[in-house]
N, C-alpha and C. Protein backbone atom coordinates (compact mmCIF):
# COMPACT_ATOMS: atom_id res chain seq x y z
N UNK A 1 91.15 133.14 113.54
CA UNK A 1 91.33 131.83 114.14
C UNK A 1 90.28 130.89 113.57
N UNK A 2 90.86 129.78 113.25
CA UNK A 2 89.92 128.52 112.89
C UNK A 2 89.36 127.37 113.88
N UNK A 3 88.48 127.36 114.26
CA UNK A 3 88.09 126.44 115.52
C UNK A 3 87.17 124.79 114.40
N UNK A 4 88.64 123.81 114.72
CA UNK A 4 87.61 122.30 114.07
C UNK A 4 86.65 122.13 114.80
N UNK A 5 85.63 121.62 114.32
CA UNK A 5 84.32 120.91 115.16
C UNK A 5 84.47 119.75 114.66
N UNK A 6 83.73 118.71 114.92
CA UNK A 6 83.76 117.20 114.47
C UNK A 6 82.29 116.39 114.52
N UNK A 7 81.70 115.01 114.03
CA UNK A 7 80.81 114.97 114.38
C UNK A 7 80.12 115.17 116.38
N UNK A 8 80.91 114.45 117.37
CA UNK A 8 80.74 114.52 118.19
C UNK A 8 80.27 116.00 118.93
N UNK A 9 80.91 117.07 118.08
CA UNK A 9 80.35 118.12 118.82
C UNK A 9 78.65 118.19 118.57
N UNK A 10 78.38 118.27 117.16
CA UNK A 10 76.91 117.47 116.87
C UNK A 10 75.93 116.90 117.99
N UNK A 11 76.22 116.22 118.14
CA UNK A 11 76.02 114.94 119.21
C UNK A 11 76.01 115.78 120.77
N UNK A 12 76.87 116.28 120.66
CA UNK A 12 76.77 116.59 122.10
C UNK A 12 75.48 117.90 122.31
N UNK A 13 75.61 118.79 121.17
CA UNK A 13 74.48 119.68 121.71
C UNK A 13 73.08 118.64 121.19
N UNK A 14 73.04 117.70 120.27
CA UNK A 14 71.49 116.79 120.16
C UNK A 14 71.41 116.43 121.62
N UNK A 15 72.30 115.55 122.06
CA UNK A 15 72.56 114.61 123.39
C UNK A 15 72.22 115.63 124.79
N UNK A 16 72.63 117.22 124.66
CA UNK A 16 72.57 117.87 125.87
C UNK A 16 73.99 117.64 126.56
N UNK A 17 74.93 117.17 126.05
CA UNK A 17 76.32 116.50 127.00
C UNK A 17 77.24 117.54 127.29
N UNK A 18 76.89 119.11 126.32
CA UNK A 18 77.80 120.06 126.12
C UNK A 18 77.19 121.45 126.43
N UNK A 19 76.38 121.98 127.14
CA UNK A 19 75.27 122.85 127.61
C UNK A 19 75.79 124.44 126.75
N UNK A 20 76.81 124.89 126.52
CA UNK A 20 77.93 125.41 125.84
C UNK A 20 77.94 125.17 124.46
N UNK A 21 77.50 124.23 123.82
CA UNK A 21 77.95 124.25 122.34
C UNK A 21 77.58 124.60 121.71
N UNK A 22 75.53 124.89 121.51
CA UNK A 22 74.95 125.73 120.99
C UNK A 22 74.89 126.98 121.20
N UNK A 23 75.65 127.25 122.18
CA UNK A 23 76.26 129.01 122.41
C UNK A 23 77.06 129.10 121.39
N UNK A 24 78.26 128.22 121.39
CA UNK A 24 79.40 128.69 120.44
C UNK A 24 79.22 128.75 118.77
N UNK A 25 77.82 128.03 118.70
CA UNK A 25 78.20 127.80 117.16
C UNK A 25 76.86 128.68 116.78
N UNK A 26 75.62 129.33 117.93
CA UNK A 26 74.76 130.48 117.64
C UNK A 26 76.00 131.70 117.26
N UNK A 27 76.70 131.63 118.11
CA UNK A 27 77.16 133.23 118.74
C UNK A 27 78.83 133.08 118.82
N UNK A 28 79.42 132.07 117.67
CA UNK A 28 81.28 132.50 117.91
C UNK A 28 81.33 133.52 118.18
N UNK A 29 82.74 134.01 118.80
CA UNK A 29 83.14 135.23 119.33
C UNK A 29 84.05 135.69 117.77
N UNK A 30 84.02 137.25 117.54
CA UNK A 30 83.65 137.64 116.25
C UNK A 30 85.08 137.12 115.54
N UNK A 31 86.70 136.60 115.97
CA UNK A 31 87.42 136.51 115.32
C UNK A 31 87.79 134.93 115.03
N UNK A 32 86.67 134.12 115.47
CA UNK A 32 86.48 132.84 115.29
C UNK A 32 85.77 132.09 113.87
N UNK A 33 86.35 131.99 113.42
CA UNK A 33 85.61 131.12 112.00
C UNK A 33 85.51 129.45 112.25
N UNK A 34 84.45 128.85 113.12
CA UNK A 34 83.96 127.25 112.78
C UNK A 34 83.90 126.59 111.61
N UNK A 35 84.89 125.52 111.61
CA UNK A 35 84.77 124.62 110.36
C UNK A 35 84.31 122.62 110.66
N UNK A 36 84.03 122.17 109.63
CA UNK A 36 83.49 120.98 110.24
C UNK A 36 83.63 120.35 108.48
N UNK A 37 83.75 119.44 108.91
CA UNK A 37 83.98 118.06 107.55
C UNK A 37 82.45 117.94 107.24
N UNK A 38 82.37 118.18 105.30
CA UNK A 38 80.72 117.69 105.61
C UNK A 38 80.51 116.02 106.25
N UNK A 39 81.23 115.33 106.18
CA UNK A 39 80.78 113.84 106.40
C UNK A 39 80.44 113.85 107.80
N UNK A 40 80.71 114.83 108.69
CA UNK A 40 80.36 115.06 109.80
C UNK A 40 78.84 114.86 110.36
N UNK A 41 77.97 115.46 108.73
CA UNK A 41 76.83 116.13 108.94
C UNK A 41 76.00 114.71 108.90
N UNK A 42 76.62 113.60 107.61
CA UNK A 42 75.54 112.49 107.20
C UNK A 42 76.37 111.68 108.73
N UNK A 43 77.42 111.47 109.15
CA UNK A 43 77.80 110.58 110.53
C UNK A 43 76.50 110.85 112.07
N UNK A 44 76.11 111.98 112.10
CA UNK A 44 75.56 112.81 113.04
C UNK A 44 73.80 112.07 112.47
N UNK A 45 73.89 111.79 111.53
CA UNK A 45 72.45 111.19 111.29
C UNK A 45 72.51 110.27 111.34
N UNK A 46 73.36 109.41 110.92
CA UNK A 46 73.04 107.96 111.02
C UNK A 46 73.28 107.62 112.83
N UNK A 47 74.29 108.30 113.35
CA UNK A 47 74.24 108.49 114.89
C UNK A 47 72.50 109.04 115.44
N UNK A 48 71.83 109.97 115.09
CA UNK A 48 70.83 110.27 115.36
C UNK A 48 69.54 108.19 115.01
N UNK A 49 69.68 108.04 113.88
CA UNK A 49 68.99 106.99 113.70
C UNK A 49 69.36 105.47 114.55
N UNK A 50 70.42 105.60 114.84
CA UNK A 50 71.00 104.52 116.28
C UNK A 50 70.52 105.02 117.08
N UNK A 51 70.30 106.39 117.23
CA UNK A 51 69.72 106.49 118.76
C UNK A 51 67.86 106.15 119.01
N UNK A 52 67.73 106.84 117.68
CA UNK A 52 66.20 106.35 117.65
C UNK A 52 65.70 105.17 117.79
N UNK A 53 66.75 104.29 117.25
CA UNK A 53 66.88 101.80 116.94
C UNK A 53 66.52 101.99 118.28
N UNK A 54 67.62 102.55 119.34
CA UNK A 54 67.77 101.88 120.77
C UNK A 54 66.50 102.49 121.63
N UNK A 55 66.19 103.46 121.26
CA UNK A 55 64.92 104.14 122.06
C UNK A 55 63.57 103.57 121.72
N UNK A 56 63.74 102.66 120.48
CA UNK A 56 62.55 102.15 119.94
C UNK A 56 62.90 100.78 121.11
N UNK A 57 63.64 99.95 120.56
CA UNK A 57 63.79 98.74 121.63
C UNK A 57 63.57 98.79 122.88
N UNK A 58 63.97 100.55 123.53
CA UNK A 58 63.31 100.35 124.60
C UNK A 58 61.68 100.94 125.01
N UNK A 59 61.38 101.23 123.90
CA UNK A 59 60.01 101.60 123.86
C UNK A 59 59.47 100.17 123.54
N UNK A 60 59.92 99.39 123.31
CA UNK A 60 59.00 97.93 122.94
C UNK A 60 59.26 97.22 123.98
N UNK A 61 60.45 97.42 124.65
CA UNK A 61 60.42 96.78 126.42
C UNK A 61 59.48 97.40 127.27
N UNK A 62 59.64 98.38 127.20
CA UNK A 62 58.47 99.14 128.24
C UNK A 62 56.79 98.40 127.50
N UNK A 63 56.37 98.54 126.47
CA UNK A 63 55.30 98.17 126.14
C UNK A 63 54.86 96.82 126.66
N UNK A 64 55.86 95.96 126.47
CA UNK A 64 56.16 94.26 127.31
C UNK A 64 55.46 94.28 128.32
N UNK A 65 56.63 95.47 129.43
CA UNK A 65 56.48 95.46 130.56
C UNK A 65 54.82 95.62 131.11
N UNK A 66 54.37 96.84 130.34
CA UNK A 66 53.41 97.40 130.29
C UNK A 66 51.74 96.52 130.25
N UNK A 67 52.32 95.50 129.37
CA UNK A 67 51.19 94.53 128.97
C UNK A 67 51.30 93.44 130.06
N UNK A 68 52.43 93.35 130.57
CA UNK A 68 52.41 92.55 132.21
C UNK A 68 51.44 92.98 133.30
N UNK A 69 51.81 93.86 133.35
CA UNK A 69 51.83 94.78 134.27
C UNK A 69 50.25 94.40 134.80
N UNK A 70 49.49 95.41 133.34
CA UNK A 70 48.11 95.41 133.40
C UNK A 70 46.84 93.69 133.82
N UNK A 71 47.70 92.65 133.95
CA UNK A 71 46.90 91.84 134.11
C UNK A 71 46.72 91.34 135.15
N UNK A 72 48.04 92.30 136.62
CA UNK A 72 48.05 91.57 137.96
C UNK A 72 46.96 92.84 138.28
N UNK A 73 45.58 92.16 138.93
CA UNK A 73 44.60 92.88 139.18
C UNK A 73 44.81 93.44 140.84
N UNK A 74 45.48 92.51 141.67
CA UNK A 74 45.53 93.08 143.09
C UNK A 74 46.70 93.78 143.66
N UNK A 75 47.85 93.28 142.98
CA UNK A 75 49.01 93.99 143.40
C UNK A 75 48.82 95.60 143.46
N UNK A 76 49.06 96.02 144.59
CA UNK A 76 49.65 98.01 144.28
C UNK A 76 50.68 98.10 143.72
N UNK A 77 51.80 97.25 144.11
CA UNK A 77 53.23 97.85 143.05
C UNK A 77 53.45 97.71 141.79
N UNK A 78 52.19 96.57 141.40
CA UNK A 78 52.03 96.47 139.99
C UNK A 78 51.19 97.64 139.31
N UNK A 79 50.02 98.23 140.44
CA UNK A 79 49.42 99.26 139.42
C UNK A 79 50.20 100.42 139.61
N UNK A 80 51.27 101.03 140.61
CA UNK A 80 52.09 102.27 141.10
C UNK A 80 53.10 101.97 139.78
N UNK A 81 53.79 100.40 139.10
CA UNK A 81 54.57 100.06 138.42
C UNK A 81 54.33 100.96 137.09
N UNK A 82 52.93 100.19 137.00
CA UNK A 82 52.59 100.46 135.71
C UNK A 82 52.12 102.22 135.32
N UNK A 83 51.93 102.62 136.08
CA UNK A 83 51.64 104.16 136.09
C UNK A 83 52.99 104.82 135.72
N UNK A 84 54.10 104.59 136.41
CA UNK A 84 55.54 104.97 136.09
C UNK A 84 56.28 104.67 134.67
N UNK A 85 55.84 103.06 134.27
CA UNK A 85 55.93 102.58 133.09
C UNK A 85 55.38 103.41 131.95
N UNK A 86 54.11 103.87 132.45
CA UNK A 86 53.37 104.45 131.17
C UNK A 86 53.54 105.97 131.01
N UNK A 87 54.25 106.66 131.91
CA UNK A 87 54.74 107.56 132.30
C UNK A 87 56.11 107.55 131.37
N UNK A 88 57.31 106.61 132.06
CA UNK A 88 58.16 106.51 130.94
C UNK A 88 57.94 106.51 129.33
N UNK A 89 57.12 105.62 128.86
CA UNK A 89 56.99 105.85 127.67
C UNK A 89 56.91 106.80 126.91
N UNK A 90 55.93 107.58 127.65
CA UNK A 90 55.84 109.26 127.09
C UNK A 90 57.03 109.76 126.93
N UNK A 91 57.74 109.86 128.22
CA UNK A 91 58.90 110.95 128.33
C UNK A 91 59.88 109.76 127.39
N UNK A 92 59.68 108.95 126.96
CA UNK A 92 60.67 108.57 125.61
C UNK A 92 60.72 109.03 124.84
N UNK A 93 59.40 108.81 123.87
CA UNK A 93 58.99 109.72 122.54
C UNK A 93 59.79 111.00 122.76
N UNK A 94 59.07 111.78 124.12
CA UNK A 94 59.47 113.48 124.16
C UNK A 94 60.93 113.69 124.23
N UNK A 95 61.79 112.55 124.98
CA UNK A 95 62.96 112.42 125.01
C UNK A 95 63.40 112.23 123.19
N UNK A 96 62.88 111.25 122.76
CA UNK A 96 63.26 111.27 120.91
C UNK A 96 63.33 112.37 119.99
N UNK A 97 61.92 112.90 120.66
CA UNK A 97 61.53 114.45 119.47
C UNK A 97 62.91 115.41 120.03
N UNK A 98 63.11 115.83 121.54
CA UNK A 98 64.19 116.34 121.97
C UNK A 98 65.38 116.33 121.12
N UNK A 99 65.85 115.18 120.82
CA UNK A 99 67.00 114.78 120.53
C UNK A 99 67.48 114.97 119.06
N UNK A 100 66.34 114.55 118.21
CA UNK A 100 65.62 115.01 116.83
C UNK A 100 66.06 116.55 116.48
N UNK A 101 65.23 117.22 116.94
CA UNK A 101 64.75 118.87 117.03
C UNK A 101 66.57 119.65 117.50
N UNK A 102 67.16 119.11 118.44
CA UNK A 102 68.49 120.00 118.88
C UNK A 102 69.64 119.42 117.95
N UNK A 103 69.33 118.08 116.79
CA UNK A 103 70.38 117.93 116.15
C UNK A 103 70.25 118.81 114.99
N UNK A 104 68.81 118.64 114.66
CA UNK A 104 68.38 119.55 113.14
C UNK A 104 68.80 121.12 113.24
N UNK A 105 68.54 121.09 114.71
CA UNK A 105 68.66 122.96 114.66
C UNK A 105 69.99 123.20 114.78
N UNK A 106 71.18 122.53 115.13
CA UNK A 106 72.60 122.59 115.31
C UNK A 106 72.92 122.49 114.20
N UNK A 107 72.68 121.48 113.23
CA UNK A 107 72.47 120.98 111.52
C UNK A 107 72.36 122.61 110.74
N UNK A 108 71.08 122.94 111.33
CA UNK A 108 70.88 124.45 110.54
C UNK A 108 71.80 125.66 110.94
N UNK A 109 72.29 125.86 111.74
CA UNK A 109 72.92 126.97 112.53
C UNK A 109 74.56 126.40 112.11
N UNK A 110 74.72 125.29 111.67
CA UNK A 110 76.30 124.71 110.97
C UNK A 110 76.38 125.26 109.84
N UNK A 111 74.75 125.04 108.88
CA UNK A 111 74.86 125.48 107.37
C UNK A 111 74.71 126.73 107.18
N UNK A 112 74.58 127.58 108.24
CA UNK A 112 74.47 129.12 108.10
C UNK A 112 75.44 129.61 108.98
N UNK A 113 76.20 129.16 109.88
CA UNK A 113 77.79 129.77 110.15
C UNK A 113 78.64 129.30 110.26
N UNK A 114 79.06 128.14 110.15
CA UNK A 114 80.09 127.42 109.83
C UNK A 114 80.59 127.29 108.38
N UNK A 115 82.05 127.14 108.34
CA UNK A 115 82.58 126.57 106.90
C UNK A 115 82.26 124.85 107.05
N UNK A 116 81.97 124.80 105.52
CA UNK A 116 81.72 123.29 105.41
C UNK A 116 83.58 122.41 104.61
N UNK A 117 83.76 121.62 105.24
CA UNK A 117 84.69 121.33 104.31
C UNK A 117 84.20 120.09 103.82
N UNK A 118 84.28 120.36 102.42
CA UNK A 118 83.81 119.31 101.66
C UNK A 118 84.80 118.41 101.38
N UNK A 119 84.23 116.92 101.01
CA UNK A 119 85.32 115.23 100.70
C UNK A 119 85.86 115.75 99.54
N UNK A 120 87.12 115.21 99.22
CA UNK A 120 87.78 116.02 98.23
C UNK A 120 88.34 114.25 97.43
N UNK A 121 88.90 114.13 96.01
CA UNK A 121 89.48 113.08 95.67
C UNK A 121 90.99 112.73 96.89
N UNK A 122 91.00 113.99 96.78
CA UNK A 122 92.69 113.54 97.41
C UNK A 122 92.25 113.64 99.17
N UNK A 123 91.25 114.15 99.59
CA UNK A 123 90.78 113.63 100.93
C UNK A 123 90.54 111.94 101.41
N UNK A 124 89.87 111.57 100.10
CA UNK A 124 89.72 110.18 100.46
C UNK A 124 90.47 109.04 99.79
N UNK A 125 91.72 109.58 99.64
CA UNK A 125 92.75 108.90 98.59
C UNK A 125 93.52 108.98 100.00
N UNK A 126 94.08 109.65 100.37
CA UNK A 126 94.99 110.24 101.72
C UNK A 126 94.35 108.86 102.73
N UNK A 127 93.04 109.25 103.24
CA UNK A 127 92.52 108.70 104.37
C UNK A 127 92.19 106.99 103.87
N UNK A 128 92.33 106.51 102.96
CA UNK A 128 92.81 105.26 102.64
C UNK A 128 93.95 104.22 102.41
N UNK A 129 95.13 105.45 102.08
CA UNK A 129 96.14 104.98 102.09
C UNK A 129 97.06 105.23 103.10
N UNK A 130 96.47 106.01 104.22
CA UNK A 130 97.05 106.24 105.66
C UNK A 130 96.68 106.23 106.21
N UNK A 131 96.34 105.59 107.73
CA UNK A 131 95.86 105.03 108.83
C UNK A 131 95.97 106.05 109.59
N UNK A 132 95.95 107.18 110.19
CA UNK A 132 95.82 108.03 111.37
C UNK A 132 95.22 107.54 112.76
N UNK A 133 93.73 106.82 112.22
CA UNK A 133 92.87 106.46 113.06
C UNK A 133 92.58 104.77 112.62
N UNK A 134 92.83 104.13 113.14
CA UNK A 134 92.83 102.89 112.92
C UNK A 134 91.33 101.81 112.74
N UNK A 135 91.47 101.79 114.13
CA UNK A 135 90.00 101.12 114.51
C UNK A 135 88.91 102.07 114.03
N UNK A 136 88.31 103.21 113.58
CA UNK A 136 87.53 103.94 113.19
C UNK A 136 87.50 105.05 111.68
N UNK A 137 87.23 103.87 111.03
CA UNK A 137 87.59 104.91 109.49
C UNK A 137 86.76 105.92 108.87
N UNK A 138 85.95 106.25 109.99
CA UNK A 138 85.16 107.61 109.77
C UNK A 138 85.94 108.37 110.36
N UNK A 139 86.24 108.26 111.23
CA UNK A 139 86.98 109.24 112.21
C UNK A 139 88.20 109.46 111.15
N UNK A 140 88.99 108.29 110.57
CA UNK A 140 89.98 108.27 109.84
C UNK A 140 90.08 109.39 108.69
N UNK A 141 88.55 109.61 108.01
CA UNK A 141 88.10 110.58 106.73
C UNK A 141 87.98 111.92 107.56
N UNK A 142 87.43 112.01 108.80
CA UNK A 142 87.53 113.08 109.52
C UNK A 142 88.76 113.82 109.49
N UNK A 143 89.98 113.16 110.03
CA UNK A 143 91.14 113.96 110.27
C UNK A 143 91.70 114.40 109.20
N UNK A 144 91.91 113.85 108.03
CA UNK A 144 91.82 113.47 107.17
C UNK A 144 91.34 114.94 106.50
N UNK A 145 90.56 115.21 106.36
CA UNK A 145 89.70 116.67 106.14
C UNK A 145 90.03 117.58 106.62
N UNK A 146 90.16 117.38 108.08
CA UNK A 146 90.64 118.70 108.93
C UNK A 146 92.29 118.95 108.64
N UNK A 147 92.80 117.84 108.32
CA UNK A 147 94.23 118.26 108.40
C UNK A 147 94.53 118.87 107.02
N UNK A 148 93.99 118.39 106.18
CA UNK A 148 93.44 118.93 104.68
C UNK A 148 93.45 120.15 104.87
N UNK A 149 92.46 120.92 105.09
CA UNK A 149 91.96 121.79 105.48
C UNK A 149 92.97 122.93 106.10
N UNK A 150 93.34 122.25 107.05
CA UNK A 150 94.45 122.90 108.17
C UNK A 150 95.98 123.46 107.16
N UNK A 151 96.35 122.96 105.91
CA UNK A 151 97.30 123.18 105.15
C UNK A 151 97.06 124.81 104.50
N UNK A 152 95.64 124.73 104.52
CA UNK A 152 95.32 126.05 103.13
C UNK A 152 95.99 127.14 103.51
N UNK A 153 95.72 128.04 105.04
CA UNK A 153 96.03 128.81 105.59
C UNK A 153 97.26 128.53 106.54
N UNK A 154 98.33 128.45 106.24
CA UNK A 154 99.43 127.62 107.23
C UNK A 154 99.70 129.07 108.59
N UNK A 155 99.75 130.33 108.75
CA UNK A 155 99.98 131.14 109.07
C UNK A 155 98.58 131.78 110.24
N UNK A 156 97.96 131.30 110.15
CA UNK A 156 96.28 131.14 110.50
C UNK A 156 96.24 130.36 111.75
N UNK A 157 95.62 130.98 113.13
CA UNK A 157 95.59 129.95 114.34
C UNK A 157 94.66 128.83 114.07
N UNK A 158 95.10 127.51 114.42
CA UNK A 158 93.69 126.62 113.95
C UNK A 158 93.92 126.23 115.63
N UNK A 159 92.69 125.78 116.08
CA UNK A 159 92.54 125.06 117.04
C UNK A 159 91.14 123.54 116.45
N UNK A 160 91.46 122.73 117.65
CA UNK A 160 90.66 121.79 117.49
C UNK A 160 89.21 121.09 118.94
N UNK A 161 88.25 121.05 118.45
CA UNK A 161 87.25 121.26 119.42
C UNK A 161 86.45 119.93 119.61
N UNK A 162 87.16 118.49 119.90
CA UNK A 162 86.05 117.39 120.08
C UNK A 162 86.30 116.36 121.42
N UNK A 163 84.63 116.36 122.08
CA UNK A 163 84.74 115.51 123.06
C UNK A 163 84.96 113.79 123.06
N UNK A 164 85.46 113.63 121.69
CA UNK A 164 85.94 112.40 120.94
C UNK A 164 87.74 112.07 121.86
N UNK A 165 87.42 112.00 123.12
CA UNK A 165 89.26 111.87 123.27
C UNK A 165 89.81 110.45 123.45
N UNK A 166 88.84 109.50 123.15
CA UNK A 166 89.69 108.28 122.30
C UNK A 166 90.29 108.28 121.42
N UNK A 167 89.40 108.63 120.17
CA UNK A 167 90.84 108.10 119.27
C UNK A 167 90.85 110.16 118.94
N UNK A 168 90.44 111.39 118.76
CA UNK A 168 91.25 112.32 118.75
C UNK A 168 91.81 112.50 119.82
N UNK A 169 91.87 112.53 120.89
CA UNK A 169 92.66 112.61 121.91
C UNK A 169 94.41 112.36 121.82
N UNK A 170 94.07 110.98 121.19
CA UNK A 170 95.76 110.21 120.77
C UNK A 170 96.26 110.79 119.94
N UNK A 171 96.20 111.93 118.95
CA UNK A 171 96.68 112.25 118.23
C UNK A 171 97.22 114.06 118.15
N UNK A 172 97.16 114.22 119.47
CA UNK A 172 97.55 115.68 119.62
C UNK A 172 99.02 115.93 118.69
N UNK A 173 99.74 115.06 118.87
CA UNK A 173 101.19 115.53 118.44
C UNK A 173 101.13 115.75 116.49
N UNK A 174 100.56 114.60 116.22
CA UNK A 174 100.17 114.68 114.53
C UNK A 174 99.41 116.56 114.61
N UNK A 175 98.53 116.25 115.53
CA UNK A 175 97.52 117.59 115.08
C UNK A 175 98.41 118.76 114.97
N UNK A 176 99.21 118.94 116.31
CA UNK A 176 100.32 120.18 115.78
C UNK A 176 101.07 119.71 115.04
N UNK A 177 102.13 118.99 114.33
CA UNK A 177 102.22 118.58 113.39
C UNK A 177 101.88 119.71 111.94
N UNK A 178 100.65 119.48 111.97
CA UNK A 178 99.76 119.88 110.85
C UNK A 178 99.19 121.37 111.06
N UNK A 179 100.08 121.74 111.93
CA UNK A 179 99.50 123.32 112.70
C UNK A 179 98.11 123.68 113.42
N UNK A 180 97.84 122.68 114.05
CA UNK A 180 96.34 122.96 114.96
C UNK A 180 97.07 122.77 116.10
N UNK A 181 97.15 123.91 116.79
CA UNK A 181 97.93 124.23 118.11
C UNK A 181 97.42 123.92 119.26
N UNK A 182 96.11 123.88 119.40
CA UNK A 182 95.52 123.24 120.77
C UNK A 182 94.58 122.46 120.48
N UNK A 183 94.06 121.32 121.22
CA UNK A 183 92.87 120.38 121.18
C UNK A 183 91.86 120.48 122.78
N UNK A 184 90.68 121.05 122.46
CA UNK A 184 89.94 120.92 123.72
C UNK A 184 88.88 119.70 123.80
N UNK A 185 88.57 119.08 124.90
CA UNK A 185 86.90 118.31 124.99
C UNK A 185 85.96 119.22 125.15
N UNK A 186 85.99 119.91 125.55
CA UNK A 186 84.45 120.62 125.59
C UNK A 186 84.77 121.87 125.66
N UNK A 187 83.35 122.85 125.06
CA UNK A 187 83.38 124.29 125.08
C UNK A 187 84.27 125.32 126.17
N UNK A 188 83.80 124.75 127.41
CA UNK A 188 84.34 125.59 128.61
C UNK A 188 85.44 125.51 128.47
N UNK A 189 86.67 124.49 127.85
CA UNK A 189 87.71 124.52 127.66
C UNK A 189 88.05 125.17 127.08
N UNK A 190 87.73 125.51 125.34
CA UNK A 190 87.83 126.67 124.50
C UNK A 190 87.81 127.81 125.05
N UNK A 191 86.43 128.12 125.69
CA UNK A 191 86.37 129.73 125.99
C UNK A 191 87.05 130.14 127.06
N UNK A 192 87.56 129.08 128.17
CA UNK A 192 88.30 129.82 129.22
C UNK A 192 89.89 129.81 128.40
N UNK A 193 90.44 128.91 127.68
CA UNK A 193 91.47 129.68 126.93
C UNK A 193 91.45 130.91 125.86
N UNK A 194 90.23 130.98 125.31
CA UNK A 194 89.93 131.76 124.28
C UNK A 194 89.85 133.45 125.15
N UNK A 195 89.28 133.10 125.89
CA UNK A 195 89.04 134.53 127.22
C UNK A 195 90.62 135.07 127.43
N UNK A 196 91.51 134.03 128.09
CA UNK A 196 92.52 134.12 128.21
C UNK A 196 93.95 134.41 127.04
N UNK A 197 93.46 134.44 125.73
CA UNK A 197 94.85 134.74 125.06
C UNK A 197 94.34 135.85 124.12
């Protein structure tokens, strides 16, 4: 069996959104082979570096706040404020390095058990001259890959694994279509069918 991943699964074990995902991709269950688009890998970073923009902005609000804070000499809720404020800041950074550290190590544990599927001419010839995914033309090179992909072995269970159910969501019928027989959002979904068949 072939289980797609996508960038979002990425994301979800950096993010913590999927408590499950770094189980599945330490420890697939042994007749499971994980595959993932490399563009997955550079999307998941530049997603990692948006997250860092917005954690910085709010590390420079808090600093604002911070420099307020310190000049009301009598208030208590200003010095109880500012103790919490400076408190937050910390747990930002630690919140950043967090976020950092569980994408790299998901990153590493992809390039040592997962298949990579690499951009191909006719991957990005396809995903230009056909719209699958409209509003999102990463996502567009994504499917694009997987469905690629999904042709080699036609006889082969593929399933598909992303908490992306905007725009993969809409496209269940294409996905079987192309022989990927089920689409889950999250791990627990996989493994309680995976348990089950």
């Amino acid at each position: 069996m072939k289980l797609y991943i996508e960038t979002n699964f990425l994301m979800s074990i950096a993010t913590g959104r999927d408590d499950l995902a770094f189980q599945l991709l330490e420890n697939p269950p042994a007749s499971v082979k994980i595959a993932i688009p490399s563009i997955c890998c550079l999307e998941a970073l530049s997603a990692l570096e948006d997250e860092i923009k917005r954690r910085n902005r709010f590390e420079n609000e808090l600093n604002l706040q911070i420099s307020q804070l310190r000049r009301d000499k009598t208030s208590l809720f200003a010095k109880s404020l500012l103790s919490l404020l400076e408190q937050s800041l910390s747990e930002n950074r630690g919140f950043v390095n967090d976020i950092e550290f569980r994408l790299f190590q998901a990153m590493a544990k992809v390039a040592e058990t997962a298949e990579i599927i690499e951009l191909t001419n006719n991957i990005l010839r396809e995903s230009l001259s056909t719209k699958i995914i409209t509003k999102e033309p990463t996502d567009n090179l994504i499917i694009h890959a997987i469905l690629e992909d999904a042709k080699i072995n036609p006889t082969e269970t593929k399933v598909f694994l992303s908490g992306n159910i905007k725009e993969f969501g809409t496209i269940q019928d294409l996905l079987n279509q192309g022989g990927i027989t089920r689409y889950f959002t999250n791990c627990q979904e996989f493994f309680s069918w995976f348990n089950n068949n």
